[in-house]
C-alpha atoms as a PDB file:
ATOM      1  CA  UNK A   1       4.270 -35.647  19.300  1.00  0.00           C
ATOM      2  CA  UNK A   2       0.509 -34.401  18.993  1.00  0.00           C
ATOM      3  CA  UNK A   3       0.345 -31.634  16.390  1.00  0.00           C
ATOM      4  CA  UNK A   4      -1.113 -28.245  17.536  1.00  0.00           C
ATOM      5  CA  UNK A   5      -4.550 -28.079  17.750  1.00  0.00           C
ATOM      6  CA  UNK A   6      -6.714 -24.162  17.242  1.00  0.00           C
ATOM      7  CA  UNK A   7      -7.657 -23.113  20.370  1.00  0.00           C
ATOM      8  CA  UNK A   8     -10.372 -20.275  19.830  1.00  0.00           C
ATOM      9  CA  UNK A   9     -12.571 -18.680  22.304  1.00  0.00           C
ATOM     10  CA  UNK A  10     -15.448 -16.245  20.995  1.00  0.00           C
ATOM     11  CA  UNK A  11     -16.843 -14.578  24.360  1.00  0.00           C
ATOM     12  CA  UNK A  12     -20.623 -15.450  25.356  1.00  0.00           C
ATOM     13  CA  UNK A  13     -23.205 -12.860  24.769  1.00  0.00           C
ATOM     14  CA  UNK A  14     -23.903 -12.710  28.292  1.00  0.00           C
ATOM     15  CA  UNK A  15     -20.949 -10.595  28.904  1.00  0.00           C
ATOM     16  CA  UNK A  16     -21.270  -7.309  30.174  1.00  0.00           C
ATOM     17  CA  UNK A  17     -21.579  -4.986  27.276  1.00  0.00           C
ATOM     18  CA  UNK A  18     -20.895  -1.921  29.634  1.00  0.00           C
ATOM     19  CA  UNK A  19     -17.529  -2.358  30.233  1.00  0.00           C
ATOM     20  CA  UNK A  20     -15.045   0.058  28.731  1.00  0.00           C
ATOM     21  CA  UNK A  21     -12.889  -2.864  26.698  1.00  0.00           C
ATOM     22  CA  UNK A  22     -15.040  -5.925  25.932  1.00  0.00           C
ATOM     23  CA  UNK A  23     -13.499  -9.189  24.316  1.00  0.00           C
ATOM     24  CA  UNK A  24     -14.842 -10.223  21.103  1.00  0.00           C
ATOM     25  CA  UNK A  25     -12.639 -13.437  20.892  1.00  0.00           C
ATOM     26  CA  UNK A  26      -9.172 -14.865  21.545  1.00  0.00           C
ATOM     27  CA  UNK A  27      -7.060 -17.565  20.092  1.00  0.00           C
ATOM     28  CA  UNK A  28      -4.293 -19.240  18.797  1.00  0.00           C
ATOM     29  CA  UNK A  29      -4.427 -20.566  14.922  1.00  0.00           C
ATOM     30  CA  UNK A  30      -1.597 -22.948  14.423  1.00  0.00           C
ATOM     31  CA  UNK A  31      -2.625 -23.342  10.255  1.00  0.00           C
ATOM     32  CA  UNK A  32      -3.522 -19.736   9.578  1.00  0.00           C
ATOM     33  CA  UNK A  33      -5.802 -19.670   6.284  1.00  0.00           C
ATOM     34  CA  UNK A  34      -6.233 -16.981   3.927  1.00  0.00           C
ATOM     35  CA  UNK A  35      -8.812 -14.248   4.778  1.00  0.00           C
ATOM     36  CA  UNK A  36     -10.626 -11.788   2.491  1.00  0.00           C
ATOM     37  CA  UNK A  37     -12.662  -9.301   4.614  1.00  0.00           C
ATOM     38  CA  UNK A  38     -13.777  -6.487   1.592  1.00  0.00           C
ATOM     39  CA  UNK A  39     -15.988  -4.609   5.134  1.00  0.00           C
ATOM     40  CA  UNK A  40     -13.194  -4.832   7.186  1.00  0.00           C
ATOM     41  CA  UNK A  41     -13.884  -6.307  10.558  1.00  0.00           C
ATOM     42  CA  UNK A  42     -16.628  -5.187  13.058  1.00  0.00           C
ATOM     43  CA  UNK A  43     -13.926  -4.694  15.940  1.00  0.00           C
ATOM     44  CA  UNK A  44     -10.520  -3.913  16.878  1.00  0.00           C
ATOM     45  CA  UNK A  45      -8.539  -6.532  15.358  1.00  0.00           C
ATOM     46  CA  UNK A  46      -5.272  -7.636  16.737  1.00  0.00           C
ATOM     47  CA  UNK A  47      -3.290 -10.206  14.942  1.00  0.00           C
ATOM     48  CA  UNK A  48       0.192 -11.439  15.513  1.00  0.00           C
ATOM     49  CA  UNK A  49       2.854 -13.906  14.573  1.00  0.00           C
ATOM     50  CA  UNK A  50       4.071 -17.310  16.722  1.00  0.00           C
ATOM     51  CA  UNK A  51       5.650 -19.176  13.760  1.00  0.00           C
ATOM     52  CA  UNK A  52       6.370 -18.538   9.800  1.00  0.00           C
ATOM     53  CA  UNK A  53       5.469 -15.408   8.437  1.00  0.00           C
ATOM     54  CA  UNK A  54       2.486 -14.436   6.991  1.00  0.00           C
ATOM     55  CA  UNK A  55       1.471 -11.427   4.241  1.00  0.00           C
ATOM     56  CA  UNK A  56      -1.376  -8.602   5.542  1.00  0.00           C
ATOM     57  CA  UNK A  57      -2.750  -5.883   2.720  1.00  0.00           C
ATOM     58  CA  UNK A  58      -4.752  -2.992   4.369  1.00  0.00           C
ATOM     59  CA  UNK A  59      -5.712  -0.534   1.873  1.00  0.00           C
ATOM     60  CA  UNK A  60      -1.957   0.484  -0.529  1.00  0.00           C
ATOM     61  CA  UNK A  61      -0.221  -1.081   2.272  1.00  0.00           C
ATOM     62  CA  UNK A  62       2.031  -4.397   2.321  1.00  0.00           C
ATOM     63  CA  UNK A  63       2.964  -5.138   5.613  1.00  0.00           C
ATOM     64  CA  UNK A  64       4.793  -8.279   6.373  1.00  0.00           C
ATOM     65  CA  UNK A  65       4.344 -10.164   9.507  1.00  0.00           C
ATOM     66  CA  UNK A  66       6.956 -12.353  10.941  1.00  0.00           C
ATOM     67  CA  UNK A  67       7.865 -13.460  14.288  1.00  0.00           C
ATOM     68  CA  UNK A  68       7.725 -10.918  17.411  1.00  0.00           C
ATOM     69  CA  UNK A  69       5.234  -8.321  15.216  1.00  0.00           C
ATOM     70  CA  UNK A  70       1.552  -7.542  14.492  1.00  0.00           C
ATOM     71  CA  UNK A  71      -0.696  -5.007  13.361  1.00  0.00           C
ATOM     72  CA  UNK A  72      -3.971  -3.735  15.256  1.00  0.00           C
ATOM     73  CA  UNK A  73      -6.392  -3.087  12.669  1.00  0.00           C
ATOM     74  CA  UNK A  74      -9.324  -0.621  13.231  1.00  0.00           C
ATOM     75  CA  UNK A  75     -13.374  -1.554  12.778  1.00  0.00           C
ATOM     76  CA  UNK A  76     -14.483  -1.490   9.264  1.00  0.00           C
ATOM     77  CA  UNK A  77     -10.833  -1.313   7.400  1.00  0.00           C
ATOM     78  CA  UNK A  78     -10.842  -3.581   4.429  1.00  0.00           C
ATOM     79  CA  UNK A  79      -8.295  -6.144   4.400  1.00  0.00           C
ATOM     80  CA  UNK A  80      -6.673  -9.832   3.697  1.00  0.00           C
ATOM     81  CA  UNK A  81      -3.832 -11.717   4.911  1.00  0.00           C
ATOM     82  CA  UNK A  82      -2.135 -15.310   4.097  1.00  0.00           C
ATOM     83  CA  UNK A  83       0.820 -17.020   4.920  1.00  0.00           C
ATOM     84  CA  UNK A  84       3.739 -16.138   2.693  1.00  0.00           C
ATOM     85  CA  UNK A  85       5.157 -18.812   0.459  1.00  0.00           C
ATOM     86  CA  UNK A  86       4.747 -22.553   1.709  1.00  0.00           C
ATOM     87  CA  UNK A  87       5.481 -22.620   4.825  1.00  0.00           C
ATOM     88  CA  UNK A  88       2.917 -23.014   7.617  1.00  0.00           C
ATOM     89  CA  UNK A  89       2.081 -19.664   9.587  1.00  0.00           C
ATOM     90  CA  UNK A  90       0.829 -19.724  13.191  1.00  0.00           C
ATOM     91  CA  UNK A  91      -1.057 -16.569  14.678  1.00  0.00           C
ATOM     92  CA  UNK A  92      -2.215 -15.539  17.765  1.00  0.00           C
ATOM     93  CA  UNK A  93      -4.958 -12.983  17.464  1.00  0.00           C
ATOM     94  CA  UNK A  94      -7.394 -10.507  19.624  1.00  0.00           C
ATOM     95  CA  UNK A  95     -10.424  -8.729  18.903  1.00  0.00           C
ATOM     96  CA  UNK A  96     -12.041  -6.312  20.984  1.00  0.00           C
ATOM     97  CA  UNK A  97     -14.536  -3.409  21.402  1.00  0.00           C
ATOM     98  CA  UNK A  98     -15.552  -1.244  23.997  1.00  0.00           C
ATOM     99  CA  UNK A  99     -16.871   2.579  24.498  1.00  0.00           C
ATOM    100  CA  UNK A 100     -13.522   3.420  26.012  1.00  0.00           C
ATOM    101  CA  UNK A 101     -11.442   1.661  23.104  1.00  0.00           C
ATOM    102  CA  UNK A 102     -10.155   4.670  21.129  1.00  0.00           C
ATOM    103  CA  UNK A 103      -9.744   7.210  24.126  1.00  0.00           C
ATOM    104  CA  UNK A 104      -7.685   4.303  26.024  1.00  0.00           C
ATOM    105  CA  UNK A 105      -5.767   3.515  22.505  1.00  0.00           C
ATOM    106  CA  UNK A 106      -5.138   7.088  22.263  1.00  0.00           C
ATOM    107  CA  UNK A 107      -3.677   7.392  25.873  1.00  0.00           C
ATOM    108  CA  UNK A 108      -1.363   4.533  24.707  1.00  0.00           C
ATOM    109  CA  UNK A 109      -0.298   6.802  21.612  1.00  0.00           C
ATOM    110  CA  UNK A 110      -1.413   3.541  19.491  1.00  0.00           C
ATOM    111  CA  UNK A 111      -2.583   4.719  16.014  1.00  0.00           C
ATOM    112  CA  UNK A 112      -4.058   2.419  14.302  1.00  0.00           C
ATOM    113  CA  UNK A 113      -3.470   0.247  11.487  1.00  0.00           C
ATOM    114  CA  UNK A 114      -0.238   0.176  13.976  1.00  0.00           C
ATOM    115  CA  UNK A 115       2.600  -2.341  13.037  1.00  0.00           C
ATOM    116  CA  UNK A 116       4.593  -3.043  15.586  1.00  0.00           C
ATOM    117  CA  UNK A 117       7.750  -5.559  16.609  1.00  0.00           C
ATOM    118  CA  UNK A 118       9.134  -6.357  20.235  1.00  0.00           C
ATOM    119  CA  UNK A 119      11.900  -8.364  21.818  1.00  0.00           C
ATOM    120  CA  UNK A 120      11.562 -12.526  21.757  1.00  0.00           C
ATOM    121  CA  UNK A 121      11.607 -11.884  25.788  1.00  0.00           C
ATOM    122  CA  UNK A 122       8.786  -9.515  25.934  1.00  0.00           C
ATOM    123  CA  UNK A 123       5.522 -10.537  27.768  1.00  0.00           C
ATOM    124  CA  UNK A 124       2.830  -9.990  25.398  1.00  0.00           C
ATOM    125  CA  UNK A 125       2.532 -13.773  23.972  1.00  0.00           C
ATOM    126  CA  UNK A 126       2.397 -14.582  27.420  1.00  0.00           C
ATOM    127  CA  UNK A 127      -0.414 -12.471  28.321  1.00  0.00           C
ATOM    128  CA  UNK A 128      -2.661 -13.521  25.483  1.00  0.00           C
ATOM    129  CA  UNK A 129      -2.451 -17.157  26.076  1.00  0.00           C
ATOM    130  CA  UNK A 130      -3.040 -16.711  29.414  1.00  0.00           C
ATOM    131  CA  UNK A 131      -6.129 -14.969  29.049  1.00  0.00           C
ATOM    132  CA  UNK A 132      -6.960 -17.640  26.225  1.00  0.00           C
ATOM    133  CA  UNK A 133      -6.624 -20.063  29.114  1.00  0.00           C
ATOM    134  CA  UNK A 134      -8.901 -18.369  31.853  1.00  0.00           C
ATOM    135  CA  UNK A 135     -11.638 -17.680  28.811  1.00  0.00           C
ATOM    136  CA  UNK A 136     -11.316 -21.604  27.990  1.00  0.00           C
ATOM    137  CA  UNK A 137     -11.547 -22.438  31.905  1.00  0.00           C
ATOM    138  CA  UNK A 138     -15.174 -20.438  32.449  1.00  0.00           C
ATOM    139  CA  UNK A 139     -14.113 -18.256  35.697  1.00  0.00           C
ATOM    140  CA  UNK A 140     -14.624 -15.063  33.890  1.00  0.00           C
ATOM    141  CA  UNK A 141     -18.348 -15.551  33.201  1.00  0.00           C
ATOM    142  CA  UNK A 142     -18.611 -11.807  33.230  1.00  0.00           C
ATOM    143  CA  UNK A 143     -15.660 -10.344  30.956  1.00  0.00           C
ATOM    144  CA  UNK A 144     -14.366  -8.691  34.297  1.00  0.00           C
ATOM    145  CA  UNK A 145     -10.769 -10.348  34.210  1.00  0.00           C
ATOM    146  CA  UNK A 146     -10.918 -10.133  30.241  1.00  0.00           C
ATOM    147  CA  UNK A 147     -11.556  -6.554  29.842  1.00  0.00           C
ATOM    148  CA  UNK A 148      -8.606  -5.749  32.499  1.00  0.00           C
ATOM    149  CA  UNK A 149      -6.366  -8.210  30.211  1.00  0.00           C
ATOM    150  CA  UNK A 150      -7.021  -5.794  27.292  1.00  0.00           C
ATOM    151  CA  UNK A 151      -5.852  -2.402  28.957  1.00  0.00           C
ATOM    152  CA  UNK A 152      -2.879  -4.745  30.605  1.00  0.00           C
ATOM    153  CA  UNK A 153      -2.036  -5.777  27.003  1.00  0.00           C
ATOM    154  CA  UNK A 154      -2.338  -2.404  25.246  1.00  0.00           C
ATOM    155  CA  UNK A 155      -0.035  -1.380  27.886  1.00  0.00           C
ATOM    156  CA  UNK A 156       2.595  -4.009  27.551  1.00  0.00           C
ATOM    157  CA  UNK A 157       2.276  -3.191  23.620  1.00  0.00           C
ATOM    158  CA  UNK A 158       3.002   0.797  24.196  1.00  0.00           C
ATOM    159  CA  UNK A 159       6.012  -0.175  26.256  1.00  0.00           C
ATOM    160  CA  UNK A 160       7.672  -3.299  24.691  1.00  0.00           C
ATOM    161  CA  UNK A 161       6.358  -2.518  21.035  1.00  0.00           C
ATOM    162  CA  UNK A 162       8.135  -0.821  18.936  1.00  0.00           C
ATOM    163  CA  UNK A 163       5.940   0.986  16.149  1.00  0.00           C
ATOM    164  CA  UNK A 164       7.105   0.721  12.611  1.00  0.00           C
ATOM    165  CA  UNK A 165       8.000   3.714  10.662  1.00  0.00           C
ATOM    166  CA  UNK A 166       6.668   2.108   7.487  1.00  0.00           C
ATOM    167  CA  UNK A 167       3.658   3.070   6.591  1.00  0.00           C
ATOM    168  CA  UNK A 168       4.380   7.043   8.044  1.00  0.00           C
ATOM    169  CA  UNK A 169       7.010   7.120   5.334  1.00  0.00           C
ATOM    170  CA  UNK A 170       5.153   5.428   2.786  1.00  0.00           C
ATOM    171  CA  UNK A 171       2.180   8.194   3.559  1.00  0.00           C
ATOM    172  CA  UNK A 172       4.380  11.271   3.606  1.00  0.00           C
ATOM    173  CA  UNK A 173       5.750  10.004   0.292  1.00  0.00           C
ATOM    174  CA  UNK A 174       1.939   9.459  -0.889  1.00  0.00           C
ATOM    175  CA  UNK A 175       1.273  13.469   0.562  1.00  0.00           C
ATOM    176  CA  UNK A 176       4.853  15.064  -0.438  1.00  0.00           C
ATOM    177  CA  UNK A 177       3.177  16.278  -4.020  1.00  0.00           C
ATOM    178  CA  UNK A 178       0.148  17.541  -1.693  1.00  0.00           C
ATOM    179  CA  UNK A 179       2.660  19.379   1.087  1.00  0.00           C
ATOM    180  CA  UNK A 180       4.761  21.105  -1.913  1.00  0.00           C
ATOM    181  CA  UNK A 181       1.344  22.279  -3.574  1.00  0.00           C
ATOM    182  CA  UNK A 182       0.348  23.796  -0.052  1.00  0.00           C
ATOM    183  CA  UNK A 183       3.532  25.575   0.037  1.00  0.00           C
ATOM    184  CA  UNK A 184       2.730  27.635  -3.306  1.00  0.00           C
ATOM    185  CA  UNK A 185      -0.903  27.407  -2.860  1.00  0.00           C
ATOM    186  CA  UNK A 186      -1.521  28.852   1.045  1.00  0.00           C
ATOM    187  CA  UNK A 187      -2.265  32.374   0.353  1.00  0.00           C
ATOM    188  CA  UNK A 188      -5.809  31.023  -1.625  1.00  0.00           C
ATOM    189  CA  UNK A 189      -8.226  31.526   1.108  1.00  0.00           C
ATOM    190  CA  UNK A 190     -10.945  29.405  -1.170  1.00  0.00           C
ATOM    191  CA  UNK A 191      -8.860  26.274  -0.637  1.00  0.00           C
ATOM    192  CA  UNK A 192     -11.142  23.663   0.834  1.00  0.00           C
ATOM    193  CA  UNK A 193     -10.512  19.777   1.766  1.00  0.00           C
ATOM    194  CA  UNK A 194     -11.936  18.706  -1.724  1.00  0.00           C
ATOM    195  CA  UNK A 195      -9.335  21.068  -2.953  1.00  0.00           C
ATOM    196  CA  UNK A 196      -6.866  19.073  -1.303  1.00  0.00           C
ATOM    197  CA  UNK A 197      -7.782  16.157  -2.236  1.00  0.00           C
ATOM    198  CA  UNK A 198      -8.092  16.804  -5.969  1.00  0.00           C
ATOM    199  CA  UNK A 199      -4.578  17.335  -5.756  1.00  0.00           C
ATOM    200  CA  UNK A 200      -3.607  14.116  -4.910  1.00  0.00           C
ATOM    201  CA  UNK A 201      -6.784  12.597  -7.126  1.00  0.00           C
ATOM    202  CA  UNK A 202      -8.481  11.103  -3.936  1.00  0.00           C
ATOM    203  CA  UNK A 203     -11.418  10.734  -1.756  1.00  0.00           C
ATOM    204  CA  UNK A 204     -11.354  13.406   0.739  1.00  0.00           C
ATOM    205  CA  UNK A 205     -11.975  11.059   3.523  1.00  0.00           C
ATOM    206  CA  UNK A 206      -8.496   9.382   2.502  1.00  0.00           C
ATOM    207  CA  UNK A 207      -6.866  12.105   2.471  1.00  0.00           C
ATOM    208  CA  UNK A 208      -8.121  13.301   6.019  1.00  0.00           C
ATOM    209  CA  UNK A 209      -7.260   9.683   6.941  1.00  0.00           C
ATOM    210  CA  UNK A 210      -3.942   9.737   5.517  1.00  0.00           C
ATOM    211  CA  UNK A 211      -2.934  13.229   7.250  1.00  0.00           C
ATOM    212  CA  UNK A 212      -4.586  11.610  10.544  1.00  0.00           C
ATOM    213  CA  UNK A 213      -2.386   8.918  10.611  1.00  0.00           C
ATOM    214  CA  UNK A 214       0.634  10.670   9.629  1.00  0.00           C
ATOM    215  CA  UNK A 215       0.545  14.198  11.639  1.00  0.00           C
ATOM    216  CA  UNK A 216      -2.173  13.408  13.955  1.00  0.00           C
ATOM    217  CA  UNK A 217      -4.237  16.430  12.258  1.00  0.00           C
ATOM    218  CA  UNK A 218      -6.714  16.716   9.463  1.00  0.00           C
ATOM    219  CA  UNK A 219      -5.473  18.446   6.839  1.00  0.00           C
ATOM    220  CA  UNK A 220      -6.975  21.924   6.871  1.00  0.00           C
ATOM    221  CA  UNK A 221      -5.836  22.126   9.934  1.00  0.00           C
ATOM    222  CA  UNK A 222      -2.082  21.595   8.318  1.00  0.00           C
ATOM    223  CA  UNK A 223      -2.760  24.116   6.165  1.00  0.00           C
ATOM    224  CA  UNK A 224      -4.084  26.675   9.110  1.00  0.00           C
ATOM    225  CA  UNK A 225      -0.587  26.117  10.541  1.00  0.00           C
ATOM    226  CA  UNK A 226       1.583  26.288   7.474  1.00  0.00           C
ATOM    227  CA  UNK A 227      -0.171  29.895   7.313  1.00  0.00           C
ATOM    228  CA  UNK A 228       0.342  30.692  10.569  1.00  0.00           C
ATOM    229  CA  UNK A 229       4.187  29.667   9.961  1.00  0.00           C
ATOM    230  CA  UNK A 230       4.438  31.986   7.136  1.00  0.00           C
ATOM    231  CA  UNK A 231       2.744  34.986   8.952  1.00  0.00           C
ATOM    232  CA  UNK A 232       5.098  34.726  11.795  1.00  0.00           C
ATOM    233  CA  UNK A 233       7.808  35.115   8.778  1.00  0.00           C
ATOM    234  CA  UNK A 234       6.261  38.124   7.389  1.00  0.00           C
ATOM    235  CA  UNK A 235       5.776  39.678  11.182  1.00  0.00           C
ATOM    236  CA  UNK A 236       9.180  39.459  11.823  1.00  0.00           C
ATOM    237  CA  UNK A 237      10.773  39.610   8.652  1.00  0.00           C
ATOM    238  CA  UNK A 238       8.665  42.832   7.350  1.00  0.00           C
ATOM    239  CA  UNK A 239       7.979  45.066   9.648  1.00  0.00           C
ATOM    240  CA  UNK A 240       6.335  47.444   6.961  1.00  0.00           C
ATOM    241  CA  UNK A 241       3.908  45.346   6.397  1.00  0.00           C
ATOM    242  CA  UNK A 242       0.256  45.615   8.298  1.00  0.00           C
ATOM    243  CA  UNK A 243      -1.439  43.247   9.767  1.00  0.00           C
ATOM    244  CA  UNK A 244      -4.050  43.240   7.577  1.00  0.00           C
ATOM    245  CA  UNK A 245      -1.441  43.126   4.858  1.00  0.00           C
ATOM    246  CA  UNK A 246       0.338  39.488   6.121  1.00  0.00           C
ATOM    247  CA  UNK A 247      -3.293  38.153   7.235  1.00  0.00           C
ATOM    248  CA  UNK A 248      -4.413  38.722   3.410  1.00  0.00           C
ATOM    249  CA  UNK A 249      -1.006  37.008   1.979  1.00  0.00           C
ATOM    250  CA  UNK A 250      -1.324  34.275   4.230  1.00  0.00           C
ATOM    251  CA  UNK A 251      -4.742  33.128   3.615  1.00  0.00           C
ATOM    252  CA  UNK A 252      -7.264  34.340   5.767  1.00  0.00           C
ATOM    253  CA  UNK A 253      -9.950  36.193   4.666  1.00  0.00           C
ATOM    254  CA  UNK A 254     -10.374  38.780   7.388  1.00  0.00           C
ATOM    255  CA  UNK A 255      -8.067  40.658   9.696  1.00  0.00           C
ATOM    256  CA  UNK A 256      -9.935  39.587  12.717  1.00  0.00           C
ATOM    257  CA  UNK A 257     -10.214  36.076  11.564  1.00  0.00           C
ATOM    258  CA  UNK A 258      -6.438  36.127  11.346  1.00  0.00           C
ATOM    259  CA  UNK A 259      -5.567  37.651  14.812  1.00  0.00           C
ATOM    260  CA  UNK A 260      -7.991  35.380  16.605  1.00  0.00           C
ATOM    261  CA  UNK A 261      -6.400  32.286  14.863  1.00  0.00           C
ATOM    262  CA  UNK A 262      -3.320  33.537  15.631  1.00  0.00           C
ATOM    263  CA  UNK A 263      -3.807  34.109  19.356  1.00  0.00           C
ATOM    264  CA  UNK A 264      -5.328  30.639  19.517  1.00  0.00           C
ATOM    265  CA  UNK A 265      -1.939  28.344  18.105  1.00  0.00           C
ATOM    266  CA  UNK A 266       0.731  31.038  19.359  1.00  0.00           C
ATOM    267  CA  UNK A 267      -1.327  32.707  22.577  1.00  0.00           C
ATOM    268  CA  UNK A 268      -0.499  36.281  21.791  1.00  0.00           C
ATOM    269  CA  UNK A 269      -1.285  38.544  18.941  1.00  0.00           C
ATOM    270  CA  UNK A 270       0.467  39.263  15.878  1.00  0.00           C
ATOM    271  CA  UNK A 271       1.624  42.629  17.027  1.00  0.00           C
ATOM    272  CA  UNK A 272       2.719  40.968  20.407  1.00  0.00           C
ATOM    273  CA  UNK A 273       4.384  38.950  18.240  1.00  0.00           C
ATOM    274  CA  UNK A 274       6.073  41.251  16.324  1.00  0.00           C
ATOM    275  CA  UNK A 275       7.383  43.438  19.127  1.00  0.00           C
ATOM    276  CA  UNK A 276       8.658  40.035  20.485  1.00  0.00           C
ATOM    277  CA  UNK A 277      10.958  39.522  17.231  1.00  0.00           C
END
């Protein structure tokens, strides 16, 4: 029996550069080595297990990688991954660009770094090698077939994948000193993101990263609605109190700062608001 051989395609510059996803390269690594990248990578990186069970650090995180899962790393995130303990680990991986990437990858509701696991009879294996194989065979001398085998295998990855809760709890964990300091702290209306992230003793470009990945907002705008949550308390728990009164408690520094903020997240004013409730 022939051992497996690496089949690796790395797409010719003469591709269209125009098209919304663009393959970087494709393949299939039946001896997976180690790999250090301190820059990250220069493109979407998608990397998944066939065989064994390999080790990926992004960052604080430890993800493991066994059969039926991968990880879709973003450009430019530092990371390594090896095989884990002696066994041989066998990859498939994907790496991609494109000017519509992220807005397609955000239809999808993919956030990457995303971890995810699927079913032994779901498709996505399937789809790789076959576009491995057309690559390897030359009829796609213009990335036309290759770029539509992306957004077909994002697709299959939103529905068959199952994203791993991991790393969400592992970052509210990381922000849960950061969330209880907000709820003490929201009536400051000085507090700024590199007030935030001294809290936590961070960058403030991890911290927006970390409150990206986990809620999906940056984290003043958290704290915007943790105040409007506690003004919509005050409005209907105390209706002695003015306007002016709850939008000075709550953190803003003007009355018609706080009304038009209001108005924006709820879509009526705080007195509507109160005669609501």
């Amino acid at each position: 029996m022939n051992p497996p051989v690496v089949r690796r395609f790395v797409f010719s510059p003469a591709g269209n550069p125009h098209l919304p996803l663009v393959v970087e390269s494709i393949g299939y690594n039946p001896y997976q080595e180690p790999i250090v990248r301190p820059e990250g990578y220069p493109c979407y990186h998608w990397i998944q297990t066939e065989s064994g069970q390999g080790t990926l650090l992004y960052g604080t995180e430890t993800v493991l990688l066994e059969p039926y899962s991968g990880i879709l790393l973003p450009p430019g995130l530092p990371h390594w991954y090896e095989a884990s303990g002696s066994g041989v680990w066998r990859t498939m991986y994907l790496t991609f660009g494109g000017h519509a990437a992220p807005s397609i990858l955000s239809s999808y509701m993919i956030r990457e770094p995303a971890f995810f696991r699927w079913e032994s009879d779901a498709p996505l294996t399937a789809l790789l090698s076959s576009m491995l194989g057309m690559l390897e065979a030359g009829t796609d001398r213009f990335g036309l077939e290759a770029s539509a085998g992306i957004y077909r295998f994002l697709g299959l990855l939103s529905k068959y994948g199952q994203p791993s809760a991991i790393s969400v709890t592992r970052n509210m964990e990381k922000l849960e000193p950061l969330l209880a300091w907000m709820e003490q702290h929201y009536g400051n209306p000085d507090i700024g993101l590199d007030t935030l992230a001294e809290v936590l003793g961070i960058s403030s470009r991890h911290l927006s990263k970390l409150f990206q990945l986990t809620f999906e907002l940056s984290p003043y705008a958290y704290l915007v609605r943790k105040r409007i949550h506690k003004a919509k308390e005050r409005l209907a728990g105390f209706p002695d109190h003015t306007v002016a009164s709850i939008a000075a408690e709550t953190g803003f520094r003007d009355t018609s700062h706080f009304v038009a903020t209001f108005r924006k997240h709820t879509g009526m004013t705080p007195q509507q608001f109160r005669k609501l409730h």
